[in-house]
N, C-alpha and C. Protein backbone atom coordinates (compact mmCIF):
# COMPACT_ATOMS: atom_id res chain seq x y z
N UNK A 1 -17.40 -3.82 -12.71
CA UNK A 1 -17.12 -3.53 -11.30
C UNK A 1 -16.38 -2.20 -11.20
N UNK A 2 -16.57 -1.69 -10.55
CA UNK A 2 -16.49 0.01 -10.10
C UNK A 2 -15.34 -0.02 -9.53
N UNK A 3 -14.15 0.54 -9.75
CA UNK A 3 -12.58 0.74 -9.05
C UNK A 3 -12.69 1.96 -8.14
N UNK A 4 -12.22 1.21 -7.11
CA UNK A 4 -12.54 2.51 -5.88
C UNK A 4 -11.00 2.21 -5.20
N UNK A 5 -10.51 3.43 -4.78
CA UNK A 5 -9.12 3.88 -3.89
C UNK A 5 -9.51 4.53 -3.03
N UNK A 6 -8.55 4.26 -2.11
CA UNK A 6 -8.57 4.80 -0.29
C UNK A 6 -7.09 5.48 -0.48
N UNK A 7 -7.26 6.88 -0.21
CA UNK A 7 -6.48 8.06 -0.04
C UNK A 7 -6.26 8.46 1.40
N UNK A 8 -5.37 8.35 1.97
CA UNK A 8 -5.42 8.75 3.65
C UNK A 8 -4.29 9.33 3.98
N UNK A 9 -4.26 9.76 4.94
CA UNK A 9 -3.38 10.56 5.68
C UNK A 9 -3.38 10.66 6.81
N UNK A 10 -2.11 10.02 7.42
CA UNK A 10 -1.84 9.64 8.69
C UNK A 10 -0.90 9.34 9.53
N UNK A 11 -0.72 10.39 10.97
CA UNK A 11 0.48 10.57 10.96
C UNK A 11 0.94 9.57 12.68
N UNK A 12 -0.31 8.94 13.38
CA UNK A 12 -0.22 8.16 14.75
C UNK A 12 -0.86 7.04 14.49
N UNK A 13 -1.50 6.59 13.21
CA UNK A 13 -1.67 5.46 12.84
C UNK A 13 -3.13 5.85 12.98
N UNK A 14 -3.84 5.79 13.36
CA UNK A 14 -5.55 5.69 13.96
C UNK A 14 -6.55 5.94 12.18
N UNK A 15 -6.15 6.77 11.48
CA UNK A 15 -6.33 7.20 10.55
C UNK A 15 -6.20 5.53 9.05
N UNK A 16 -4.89 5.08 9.64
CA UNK A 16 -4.83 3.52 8.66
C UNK A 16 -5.33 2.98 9.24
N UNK A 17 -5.28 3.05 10.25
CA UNK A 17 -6.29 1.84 10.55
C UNK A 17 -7.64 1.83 10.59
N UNK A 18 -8.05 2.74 10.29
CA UNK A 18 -9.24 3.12 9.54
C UNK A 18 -9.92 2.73 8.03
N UNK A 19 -8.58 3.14 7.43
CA UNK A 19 -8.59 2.63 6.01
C UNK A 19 -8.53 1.77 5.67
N UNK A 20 -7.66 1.05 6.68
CA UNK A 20 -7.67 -0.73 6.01
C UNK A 20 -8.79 -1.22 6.42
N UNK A 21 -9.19 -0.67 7.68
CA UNK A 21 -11.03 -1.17 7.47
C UNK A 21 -11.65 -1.35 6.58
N UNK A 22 -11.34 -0.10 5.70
CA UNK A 22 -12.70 0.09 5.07
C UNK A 22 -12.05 -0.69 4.01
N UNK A 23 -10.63 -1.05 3.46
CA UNK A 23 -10.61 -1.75 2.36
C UNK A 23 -10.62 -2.88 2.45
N UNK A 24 -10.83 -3.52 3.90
CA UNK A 24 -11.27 -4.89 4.17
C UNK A 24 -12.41 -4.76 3.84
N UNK A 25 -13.90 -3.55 3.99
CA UNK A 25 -14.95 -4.25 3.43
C UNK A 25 -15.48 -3.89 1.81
N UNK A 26 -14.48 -3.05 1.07
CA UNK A 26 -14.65 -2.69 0.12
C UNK A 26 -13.67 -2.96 -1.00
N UNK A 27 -12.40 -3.64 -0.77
CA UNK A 27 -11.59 -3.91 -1.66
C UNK A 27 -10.97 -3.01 -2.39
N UNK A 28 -11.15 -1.56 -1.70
CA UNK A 28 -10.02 -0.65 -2.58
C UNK A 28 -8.62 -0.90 -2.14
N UNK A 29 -7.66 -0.02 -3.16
CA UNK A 29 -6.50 -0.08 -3.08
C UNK A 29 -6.15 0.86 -2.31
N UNK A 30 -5.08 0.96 -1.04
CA UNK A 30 -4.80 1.82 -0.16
C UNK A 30 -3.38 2.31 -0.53
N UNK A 31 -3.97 4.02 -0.42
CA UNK A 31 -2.81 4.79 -0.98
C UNK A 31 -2.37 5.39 0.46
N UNK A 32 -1.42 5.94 0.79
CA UNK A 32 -1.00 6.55 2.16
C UNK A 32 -0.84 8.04 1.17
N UNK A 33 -1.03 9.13 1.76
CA UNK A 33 -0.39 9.82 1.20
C UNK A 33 0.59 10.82 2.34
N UNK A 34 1.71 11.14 1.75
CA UNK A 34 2.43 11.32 2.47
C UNK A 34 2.83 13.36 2.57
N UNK A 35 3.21 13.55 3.31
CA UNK A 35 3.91 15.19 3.87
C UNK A 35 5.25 14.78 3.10
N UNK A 36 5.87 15.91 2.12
CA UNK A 36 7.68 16.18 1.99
C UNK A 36 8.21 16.29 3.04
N UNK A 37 7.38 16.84 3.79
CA UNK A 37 8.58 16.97 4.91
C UNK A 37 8.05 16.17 6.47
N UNK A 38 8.12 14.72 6.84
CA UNK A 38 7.29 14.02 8.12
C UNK A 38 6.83 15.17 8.88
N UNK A 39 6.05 14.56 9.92
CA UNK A 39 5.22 15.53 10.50
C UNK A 39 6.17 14.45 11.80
N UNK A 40 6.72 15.37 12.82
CA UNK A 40 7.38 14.71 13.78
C UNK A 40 6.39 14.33 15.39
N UNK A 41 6.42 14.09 16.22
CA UNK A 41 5.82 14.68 17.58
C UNK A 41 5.53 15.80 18.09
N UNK A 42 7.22 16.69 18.03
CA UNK A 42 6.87 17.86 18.35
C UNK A 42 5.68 18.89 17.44
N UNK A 43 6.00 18.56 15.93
CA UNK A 43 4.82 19.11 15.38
C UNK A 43 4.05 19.10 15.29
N UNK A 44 2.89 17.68 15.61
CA UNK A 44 1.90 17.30 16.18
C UNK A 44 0.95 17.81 17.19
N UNK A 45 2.28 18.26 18.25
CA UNK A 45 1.41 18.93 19.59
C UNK A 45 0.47 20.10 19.53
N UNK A 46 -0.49 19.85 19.68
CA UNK A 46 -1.54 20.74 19.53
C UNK A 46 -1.84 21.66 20.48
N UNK A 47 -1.20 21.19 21.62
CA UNK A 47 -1.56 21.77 22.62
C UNK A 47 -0.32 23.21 22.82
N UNK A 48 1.01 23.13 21.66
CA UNK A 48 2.04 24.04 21.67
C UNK A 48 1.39 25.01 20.28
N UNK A 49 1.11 26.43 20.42
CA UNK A 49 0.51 27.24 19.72
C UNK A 49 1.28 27.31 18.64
N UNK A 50 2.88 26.97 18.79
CA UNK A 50 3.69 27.41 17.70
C UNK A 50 4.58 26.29 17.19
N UNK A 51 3.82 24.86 17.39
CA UNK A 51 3.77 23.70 16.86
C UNK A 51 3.72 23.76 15.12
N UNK A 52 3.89 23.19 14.40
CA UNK A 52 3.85 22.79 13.11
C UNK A 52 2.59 23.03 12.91
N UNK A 53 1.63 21.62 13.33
CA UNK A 53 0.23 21.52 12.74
C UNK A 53 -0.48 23.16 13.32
N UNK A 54 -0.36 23.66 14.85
CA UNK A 54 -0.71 24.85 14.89
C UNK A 54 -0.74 26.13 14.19
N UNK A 55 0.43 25.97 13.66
CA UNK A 55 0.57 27.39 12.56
C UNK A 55 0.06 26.69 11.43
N UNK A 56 0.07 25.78 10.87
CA UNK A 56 -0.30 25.71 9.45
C UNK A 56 -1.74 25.55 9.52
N UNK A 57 -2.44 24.95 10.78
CA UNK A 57 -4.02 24.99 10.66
C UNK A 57 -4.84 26.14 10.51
N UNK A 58 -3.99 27.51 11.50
CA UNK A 58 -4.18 28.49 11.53
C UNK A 58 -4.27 29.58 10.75
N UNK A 59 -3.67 29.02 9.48
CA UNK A 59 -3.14 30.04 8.06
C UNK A 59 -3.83 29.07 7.27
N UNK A 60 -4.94 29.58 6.58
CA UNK A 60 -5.68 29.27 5.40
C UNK A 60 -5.26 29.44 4.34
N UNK A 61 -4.32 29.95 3.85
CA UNK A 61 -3.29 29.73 3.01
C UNK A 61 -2.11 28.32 2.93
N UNK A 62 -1.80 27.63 4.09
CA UNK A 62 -0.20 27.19 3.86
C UNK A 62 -1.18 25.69 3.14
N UNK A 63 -0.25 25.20 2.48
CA UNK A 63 -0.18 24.30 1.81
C UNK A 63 0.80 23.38 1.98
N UNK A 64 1.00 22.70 2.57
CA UNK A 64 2.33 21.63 3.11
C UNK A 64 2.39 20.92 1.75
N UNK A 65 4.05 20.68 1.28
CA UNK A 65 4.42 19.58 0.33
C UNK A 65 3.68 18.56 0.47
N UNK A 66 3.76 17.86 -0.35
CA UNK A 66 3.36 16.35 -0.20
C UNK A 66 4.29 15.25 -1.11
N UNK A 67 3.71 14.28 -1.03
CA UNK A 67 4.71 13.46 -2.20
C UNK A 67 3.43 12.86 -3.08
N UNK A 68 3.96 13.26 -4.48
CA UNK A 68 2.69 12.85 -5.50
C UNK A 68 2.21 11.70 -5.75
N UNK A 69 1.01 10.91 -4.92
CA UNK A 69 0.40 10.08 -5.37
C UNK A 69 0.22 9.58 -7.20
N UNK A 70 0.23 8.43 -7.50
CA UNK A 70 -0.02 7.76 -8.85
C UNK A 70 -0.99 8.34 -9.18
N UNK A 71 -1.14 9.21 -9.90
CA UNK A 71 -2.09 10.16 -10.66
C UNK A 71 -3.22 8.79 -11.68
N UNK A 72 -2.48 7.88 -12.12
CA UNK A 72 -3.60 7.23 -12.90
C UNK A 72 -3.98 6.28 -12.30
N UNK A 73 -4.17 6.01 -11.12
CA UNK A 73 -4.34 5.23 -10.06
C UNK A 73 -5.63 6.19 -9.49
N UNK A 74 -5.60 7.17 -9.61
CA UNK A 74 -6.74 8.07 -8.74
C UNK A 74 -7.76 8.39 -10.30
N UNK A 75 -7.15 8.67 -11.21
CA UNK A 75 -7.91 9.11 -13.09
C UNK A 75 -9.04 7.50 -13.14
N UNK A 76 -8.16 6.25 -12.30
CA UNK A 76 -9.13 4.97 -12.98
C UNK A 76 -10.29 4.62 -11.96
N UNK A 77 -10.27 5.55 -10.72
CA UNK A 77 -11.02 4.92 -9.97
C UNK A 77 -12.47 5.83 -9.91
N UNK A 78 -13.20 5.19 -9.88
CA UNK A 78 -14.44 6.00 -10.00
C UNK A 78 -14.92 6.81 -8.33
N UNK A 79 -14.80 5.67 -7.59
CA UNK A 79 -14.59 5.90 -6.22
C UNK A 79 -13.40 6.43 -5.10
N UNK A 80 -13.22 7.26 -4.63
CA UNK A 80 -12.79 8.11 -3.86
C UNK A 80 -12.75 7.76 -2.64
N UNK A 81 -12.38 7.31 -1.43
CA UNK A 81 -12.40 7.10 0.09
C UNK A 81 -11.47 7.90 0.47
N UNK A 82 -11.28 9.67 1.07
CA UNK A 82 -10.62 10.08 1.50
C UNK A 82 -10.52 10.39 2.79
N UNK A 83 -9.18 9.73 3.50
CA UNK A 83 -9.03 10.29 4.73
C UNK A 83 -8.34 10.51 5.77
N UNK A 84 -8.50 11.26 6.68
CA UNK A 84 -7.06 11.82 7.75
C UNK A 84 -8.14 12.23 9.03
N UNK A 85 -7.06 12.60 9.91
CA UNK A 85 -7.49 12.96 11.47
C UNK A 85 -8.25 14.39 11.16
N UNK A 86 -8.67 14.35 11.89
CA UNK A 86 -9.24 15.97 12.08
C UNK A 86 -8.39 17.12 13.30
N UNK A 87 -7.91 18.15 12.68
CA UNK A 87 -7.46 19.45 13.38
C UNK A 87 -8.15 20.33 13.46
N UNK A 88 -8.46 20.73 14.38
CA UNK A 88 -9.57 21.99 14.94
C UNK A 88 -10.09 22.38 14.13
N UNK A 89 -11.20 20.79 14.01
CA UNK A 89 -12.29 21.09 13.22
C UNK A 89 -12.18 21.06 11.98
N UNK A 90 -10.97 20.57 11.17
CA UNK A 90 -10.91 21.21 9.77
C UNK A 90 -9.71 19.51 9.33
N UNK A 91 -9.55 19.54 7.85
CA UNK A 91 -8.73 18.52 7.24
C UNK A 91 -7.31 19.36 7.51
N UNK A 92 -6.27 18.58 7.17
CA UNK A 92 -4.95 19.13 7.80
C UNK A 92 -4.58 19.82 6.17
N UNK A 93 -4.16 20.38 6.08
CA UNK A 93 -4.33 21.50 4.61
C UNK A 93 -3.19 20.27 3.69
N UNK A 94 -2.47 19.33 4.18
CA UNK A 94 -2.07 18.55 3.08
C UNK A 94 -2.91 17.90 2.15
N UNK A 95 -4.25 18.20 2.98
CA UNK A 95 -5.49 17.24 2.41
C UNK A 95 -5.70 18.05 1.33
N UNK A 96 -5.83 19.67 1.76
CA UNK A 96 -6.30 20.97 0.61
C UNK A 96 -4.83 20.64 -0.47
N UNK A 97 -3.88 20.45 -0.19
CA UNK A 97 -2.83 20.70 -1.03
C UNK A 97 -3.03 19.26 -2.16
N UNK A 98 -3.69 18.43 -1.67
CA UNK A 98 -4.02 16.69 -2.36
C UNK A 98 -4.81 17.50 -3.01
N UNK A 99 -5.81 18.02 -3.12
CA UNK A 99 -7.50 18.11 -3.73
C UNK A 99 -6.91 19.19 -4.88
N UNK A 100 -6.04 20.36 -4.11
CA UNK A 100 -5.71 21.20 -5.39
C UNK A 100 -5.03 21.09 -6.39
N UNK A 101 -4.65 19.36 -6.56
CA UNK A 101 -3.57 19.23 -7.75
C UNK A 101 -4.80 18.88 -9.28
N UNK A 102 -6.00 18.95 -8.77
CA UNK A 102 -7.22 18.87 -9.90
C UNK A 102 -7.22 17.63 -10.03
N UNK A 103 -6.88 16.28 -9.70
CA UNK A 103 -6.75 14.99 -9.79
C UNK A 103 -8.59 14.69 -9.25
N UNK A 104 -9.42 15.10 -8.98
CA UNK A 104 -10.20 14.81 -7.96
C UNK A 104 -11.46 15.55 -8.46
N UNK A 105 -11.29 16.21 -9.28
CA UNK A 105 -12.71 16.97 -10.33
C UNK A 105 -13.74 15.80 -11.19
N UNK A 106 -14.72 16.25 -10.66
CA UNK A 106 -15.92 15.16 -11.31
C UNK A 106 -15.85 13.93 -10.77
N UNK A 107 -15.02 13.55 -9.41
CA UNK A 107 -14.91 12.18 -9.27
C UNK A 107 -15.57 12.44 -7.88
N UNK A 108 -16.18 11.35 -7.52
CA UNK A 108 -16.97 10.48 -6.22
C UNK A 108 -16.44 10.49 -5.33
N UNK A 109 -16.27 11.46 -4.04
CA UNK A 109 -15.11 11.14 -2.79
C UNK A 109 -16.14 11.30 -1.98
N UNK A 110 -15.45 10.35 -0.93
CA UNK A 110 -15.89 10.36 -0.16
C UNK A 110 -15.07 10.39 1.48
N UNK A 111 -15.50 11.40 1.94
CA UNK A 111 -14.95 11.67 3.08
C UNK A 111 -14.82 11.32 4.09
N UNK A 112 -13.30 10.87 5.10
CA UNK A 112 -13.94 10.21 6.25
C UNK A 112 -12.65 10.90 7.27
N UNK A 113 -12.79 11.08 8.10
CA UNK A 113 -11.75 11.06 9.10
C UNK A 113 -11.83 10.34 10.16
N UNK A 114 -10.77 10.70 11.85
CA UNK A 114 -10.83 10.49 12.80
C UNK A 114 -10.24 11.12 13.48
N UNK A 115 -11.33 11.25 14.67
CA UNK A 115 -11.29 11.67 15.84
C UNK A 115 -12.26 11.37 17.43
N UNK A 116 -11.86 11.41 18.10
CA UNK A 116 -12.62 10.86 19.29
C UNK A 116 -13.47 11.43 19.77
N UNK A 117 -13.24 12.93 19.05
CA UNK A 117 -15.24 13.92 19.53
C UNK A 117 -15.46 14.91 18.62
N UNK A 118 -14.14 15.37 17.94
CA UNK A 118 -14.42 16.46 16.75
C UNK A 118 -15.30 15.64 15.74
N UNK A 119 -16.74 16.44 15.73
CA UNK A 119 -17.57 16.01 15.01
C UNK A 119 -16.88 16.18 13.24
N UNK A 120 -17.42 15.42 12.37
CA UNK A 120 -17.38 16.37 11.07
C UNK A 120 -17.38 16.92 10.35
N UNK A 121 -18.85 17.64 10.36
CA UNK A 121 -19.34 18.34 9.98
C UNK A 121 -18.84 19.59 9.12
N UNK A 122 -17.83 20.64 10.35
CA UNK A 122 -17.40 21.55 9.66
C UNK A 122 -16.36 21.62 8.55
N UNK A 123 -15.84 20.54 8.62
CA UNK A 123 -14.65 20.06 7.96
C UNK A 123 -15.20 20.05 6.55
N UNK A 124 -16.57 18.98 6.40
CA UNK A 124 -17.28 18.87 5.43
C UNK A 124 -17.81 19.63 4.69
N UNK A 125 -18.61 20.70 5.50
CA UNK A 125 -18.90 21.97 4.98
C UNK A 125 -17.57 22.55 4.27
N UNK A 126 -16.87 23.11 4.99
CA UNK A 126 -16.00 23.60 4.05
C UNK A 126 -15.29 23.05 3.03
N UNK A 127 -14.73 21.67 2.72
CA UNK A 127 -14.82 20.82 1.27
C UNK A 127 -15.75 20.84 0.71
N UNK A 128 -16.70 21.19 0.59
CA UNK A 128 -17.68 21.05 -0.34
C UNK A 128 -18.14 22.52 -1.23
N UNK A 129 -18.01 23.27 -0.01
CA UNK A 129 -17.19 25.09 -0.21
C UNK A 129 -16.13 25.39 -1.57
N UNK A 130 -15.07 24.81 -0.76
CA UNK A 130 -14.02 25.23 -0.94
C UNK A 130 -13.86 24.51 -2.74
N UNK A 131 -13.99 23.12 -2.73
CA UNK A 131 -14.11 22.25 -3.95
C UNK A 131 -15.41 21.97 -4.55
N UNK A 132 -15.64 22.46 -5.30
CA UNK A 132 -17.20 22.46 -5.51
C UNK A 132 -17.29 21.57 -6.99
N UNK A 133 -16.27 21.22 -7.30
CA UNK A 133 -16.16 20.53 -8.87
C UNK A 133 -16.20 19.11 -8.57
N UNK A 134 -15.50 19.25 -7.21
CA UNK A 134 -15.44 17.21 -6.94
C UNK A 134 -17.62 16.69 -6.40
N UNK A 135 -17.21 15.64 -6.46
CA UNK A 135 -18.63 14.99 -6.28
C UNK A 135 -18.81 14.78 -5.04
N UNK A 136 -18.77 15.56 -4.13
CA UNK A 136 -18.92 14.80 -2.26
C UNK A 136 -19.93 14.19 -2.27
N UNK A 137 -19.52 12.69 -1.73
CA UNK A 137 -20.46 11.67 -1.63
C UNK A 137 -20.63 11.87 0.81
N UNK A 138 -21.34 11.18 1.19
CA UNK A 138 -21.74 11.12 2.12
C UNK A 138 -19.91 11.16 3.08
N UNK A 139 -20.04 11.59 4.45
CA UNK A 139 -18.65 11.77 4.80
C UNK A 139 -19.46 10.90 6.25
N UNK A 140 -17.86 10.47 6.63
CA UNK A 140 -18.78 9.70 8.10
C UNK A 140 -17.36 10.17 9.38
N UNK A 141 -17.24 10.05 10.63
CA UNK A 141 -16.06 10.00 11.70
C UNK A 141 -16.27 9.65 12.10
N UNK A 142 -15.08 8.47 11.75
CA UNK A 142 -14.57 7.07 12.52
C UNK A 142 -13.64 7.09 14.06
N UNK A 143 -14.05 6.22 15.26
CA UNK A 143 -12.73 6.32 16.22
C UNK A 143 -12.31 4.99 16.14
N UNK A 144 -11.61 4.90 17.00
CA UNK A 144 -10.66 3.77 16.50
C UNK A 144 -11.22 2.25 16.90
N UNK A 145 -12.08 2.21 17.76
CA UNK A 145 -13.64 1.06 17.62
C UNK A 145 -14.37 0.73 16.45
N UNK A 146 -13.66 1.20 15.18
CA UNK A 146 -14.44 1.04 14.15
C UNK A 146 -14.35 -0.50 13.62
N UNK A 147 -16.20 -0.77 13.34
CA UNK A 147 -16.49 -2.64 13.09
C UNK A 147 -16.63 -2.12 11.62
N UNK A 148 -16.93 -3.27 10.82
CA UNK A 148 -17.16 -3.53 9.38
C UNK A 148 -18.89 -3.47 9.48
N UNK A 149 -19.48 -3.03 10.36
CA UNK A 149 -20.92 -2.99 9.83
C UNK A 149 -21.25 -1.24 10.09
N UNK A 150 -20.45 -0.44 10.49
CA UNK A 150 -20.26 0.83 10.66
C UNK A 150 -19.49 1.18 9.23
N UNK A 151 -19.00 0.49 8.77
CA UNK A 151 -18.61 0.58 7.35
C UNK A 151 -19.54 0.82 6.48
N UNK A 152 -20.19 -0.87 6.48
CA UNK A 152 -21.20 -0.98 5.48
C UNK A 152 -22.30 0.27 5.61
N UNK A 153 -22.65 0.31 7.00
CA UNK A 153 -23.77 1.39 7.03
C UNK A 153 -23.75 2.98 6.47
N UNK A 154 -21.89 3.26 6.48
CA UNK A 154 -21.67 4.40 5.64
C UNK A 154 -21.70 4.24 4.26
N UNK A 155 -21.62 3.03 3.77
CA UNK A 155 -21.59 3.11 2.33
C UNK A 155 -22.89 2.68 2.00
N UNK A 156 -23.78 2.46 2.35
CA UNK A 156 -24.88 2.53 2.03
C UNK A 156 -25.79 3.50 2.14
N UNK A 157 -25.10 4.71 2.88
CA UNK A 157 -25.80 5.92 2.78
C UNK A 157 -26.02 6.59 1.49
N UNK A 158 -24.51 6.66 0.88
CA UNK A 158 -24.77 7.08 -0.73
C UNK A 158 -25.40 5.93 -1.89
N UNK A 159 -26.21 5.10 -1.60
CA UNK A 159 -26.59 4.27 -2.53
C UNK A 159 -27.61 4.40 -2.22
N UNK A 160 -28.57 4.85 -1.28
CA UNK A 160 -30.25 4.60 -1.74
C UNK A 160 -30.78 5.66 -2.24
């Protein structure tokens, strides 16, 4: 049997509760992964240009701390479920700062976020760009209506 982990990131909840979806229909182990430094309200606001998430989405460079996930917890699992909200269009760069610790080379991820209309596409494109060593398996975006047969139907995309 194939060991698969759920990697997420999430800072209003919508994002876990996503994940525990999916590890209700898949039985991975759910990792949170977390920012060094919380991500508050005010930094959140998207709609303030000089907000937290605003400047750091904006700079393709910043790399936000994080706190280091169990490295042999991610080395045993063959399967990958990664995921967080989507910011204009793109993963929140803690996600880039997760992927660049090399934990994630040659392994099976699979991508998922949420959001209520940001498609995912571009997000995807550019992980697959940007990381070209990891294995991108099929990516899907979830809103917060998500059933267990919207599950299954994403994970059966990468199996036929």
């Amino acid at each position: 049997m194939s060991k698969q982990v759920i990697l997420y990131f999430s800072n209003t909840g919508h994002t876990k509760a996503v994940a525990e979806k999916i590890a209700a229909v898949t039985g991975a182990q759910l990792v949170p992964i977390q920012a060094e430094q919380p991500y508050t309200a005010a930094d959140l606001d998207y709609n303030n240009p000089t907000s937290r998430t605003s400047l750091e989405t904006h700079d393709d460079t910043s790399r936000p701390g994080i706190v280091a996930p169990d490295k042999r917890l991610i080395a045993q699992a063959d399967t990958v479920y990664l995921g967080s909200p989507i910011w204009w269009g793109q993963v929140p760069h803690v996600i880039n700062t997760l992927l660049e610790t090399g934990y994630f080379r040659c392994k099976d991820v699979r991508q998922f976020c949420t959001s209520g209309e940001t498609p995912i596409d571009k997000s995807t494109a550019k992980l697959t760009t940007d990381y070209p060593a990891i294995n991108w398996g099929p990516s899907h975006r979830f809103t917060s209506a998500i059933t267990g047969q919207e599950v299954e139907a994403w994970l059966k995309q990468g199996n036929q």
